[in-house]
N, C-alpha and C. Protein backbone atom coordinates (compact mmCIF):
# COMPACT_ATOMS: atom_id res chain seq x y z
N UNK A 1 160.48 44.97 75.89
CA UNK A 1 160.07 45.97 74.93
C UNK A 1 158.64 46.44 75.19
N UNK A 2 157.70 44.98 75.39
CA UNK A 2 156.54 46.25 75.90
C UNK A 2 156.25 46.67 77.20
N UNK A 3 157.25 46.35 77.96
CA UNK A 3 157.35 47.43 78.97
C UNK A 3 157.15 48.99 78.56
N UNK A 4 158.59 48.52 77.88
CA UNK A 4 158.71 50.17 77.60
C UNK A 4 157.97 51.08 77.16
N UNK A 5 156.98 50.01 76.01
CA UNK A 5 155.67 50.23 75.19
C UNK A 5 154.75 51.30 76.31
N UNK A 6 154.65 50.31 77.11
CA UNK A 6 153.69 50.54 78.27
C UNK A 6 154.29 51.86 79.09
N UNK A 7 154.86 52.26 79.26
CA UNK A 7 155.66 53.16 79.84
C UNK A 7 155.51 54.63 79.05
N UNK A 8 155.55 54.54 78.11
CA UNK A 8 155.43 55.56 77.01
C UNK A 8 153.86 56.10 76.72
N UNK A 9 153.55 54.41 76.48
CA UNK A 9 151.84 55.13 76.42
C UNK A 9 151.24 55.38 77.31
N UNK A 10 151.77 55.10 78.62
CA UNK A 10 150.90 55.65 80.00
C UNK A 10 151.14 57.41 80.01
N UNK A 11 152.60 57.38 79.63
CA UNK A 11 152.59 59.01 79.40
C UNK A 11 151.94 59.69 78.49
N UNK A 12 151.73 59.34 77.10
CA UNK A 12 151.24 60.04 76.62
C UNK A 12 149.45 60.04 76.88
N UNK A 13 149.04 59.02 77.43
CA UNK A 13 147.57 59.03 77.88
C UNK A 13 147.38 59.81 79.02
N UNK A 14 148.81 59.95 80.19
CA UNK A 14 148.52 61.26 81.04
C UNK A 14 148.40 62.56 80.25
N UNK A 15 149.68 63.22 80.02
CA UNK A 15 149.54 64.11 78.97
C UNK A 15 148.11 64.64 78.44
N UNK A 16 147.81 63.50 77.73
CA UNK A 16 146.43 63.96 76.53
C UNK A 16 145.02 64.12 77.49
N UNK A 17 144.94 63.41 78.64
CA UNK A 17 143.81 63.60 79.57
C UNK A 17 143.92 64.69 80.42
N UNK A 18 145.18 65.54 80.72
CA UNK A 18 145.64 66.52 81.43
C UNK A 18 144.90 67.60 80.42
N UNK A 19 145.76 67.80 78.92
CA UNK A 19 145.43 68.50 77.99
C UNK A 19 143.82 68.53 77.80
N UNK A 20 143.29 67.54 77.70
CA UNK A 20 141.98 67.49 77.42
C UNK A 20 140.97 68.28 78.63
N UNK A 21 141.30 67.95 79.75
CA UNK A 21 140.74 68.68 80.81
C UNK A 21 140.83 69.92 80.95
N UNK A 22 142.12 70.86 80.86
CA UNK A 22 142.12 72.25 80.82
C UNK A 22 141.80 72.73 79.34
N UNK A 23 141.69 72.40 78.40
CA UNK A 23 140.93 73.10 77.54
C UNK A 23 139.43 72.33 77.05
N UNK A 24 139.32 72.00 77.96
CA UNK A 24 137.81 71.66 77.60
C UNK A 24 137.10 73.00 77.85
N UNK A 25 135.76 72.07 77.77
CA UNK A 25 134.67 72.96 77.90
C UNK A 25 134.68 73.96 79.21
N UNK A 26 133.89 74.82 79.04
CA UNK A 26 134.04 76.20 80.39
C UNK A 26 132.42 75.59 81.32
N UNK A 27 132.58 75.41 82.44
CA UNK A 27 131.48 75.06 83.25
C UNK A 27 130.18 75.79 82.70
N UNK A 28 128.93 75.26 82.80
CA UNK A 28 127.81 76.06 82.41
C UNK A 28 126.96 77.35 82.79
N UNK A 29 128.21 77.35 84.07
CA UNK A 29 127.82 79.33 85.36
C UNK A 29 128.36 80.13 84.64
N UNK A 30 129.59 79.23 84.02
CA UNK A 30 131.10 80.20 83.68
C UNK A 30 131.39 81.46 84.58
N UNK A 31 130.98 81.50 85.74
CA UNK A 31 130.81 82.43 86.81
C UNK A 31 132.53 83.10 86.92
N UNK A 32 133.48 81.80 87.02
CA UNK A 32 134.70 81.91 87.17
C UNK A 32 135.62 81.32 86.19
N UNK A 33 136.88 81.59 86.33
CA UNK A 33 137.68 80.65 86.16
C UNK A 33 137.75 79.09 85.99
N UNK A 34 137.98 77.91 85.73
CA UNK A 34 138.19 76.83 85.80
C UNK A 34 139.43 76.36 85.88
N UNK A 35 139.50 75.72 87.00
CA UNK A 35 140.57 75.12 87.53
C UNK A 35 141.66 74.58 86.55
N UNK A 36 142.51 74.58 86.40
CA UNK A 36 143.51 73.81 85.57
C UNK A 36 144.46 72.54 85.97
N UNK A 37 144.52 71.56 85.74
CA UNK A 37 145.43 70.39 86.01
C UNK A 37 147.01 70.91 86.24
N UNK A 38 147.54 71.53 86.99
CA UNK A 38 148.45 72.58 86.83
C UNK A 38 149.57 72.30 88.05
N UNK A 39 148.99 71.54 89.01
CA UNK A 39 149.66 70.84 90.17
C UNK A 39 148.78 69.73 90.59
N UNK A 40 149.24 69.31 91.66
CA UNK A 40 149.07 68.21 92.56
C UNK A 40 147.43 68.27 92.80
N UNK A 41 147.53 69.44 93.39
CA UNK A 41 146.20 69.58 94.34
C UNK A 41 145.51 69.79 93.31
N UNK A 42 145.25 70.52 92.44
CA UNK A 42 144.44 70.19 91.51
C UNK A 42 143.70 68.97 90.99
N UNK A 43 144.68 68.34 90.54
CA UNK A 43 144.47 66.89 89.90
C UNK A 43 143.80 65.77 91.05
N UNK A 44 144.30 66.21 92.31
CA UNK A 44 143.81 65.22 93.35
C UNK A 44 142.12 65.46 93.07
N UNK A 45 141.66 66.76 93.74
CA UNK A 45 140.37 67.39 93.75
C UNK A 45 139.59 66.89 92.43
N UNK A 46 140.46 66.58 91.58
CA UNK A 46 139.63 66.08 90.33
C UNK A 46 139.49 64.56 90.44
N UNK A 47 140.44 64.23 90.64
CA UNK A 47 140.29 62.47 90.68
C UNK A 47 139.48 62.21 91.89
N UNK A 48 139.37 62.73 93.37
CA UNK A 48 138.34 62.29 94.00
C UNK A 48 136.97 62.70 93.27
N UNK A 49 136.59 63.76 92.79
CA UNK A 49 135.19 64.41 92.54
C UNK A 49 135.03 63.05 91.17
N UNK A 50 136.09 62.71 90.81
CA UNK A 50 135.27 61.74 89.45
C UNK A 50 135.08 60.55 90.45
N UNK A 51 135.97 59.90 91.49
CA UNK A 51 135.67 58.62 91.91
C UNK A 51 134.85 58.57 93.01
N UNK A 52 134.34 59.72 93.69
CA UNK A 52 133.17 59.93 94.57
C UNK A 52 131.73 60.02 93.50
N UNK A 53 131.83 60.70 92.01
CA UNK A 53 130.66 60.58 91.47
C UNK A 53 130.76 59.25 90.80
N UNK A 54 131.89 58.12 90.53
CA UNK A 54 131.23 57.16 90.44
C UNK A 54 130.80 56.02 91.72
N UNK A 55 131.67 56.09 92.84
CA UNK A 55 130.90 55.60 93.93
C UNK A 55 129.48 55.80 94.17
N UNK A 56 128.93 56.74 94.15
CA UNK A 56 127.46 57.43 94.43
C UNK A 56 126.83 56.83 92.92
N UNK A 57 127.15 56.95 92.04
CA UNK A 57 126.58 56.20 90.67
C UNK A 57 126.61 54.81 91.11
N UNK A 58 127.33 54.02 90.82
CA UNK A 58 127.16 52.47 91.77
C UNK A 58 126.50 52.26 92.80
N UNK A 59 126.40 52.55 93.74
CA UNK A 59 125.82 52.75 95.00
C UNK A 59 123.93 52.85 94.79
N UNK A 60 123.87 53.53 93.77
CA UNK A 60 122.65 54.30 93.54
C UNK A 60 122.60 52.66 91.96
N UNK A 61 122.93 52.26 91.88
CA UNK A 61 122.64 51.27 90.71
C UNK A 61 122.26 50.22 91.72
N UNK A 62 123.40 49.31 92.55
CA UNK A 62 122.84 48.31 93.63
C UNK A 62 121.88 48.74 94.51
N UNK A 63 121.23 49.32 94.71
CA UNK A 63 120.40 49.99 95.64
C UNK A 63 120.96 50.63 97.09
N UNK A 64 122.21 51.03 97.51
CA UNK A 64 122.37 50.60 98.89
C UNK A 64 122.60 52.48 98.78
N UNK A 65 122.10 52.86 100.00
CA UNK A 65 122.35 54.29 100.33
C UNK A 65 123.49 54.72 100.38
N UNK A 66 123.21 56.10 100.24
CA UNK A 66 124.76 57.36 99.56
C UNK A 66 125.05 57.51 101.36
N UNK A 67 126.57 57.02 101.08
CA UNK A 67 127.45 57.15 102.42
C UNK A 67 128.15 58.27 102.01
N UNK A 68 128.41 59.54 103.26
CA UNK A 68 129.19 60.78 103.08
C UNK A 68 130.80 60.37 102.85
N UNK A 69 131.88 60.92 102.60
CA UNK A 69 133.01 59.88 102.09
C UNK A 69 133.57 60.41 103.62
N UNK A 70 133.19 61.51 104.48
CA UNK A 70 133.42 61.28 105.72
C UNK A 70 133.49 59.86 106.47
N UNK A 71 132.30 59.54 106.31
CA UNK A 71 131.85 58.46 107.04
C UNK A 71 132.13 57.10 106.52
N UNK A 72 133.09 57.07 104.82
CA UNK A 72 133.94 56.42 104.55
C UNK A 72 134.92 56.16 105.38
N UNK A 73 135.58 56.76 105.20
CA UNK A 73 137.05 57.27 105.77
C UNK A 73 137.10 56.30 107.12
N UNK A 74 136.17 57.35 108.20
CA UNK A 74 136.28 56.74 109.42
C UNK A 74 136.24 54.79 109.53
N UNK A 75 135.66 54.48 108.54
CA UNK A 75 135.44 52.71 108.73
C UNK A 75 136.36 52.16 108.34
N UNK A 76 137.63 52.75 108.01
CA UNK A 76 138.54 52.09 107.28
C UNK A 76 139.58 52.10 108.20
């Protein structure tokens, strides 16, 4: 049963973080458009840009210098 629990609320926590992102706030250029969670590629471009700005946040807390995620990549 709380599988299922779990199953349900993972959806509705996608859902509501999807929702929350396209009607949020409008960037501070508002030059353009803002992207919408609307496919794949979208959502990817978003989940790296949040887990590259917290890599570089950590990184920058332990002291150790900002690696390009190029130069990630290649060491792996």
């Amino acid at each position: 049963m709380r599988f299922i629990i779990g199953i349900i609320a993972g959806f509705l926590i996608t859902v509501a973080v999807a929702y929350w992102h396209d009607s949020g706030a409008r960037p501070i250029d508002a030059g353009g458009p803002r992207d919408q969670i609307v496919n794949w590629d979208v959502a990817d471009r978003a989940f790296r840009n949040a887990r590259d700005s917290v890599a570089r946040g950590f990184n920058r807390l332990i002291g150790e210098r900002d690696v390009a995620p190029e130069d990630r990549r290649e060491r792996l």
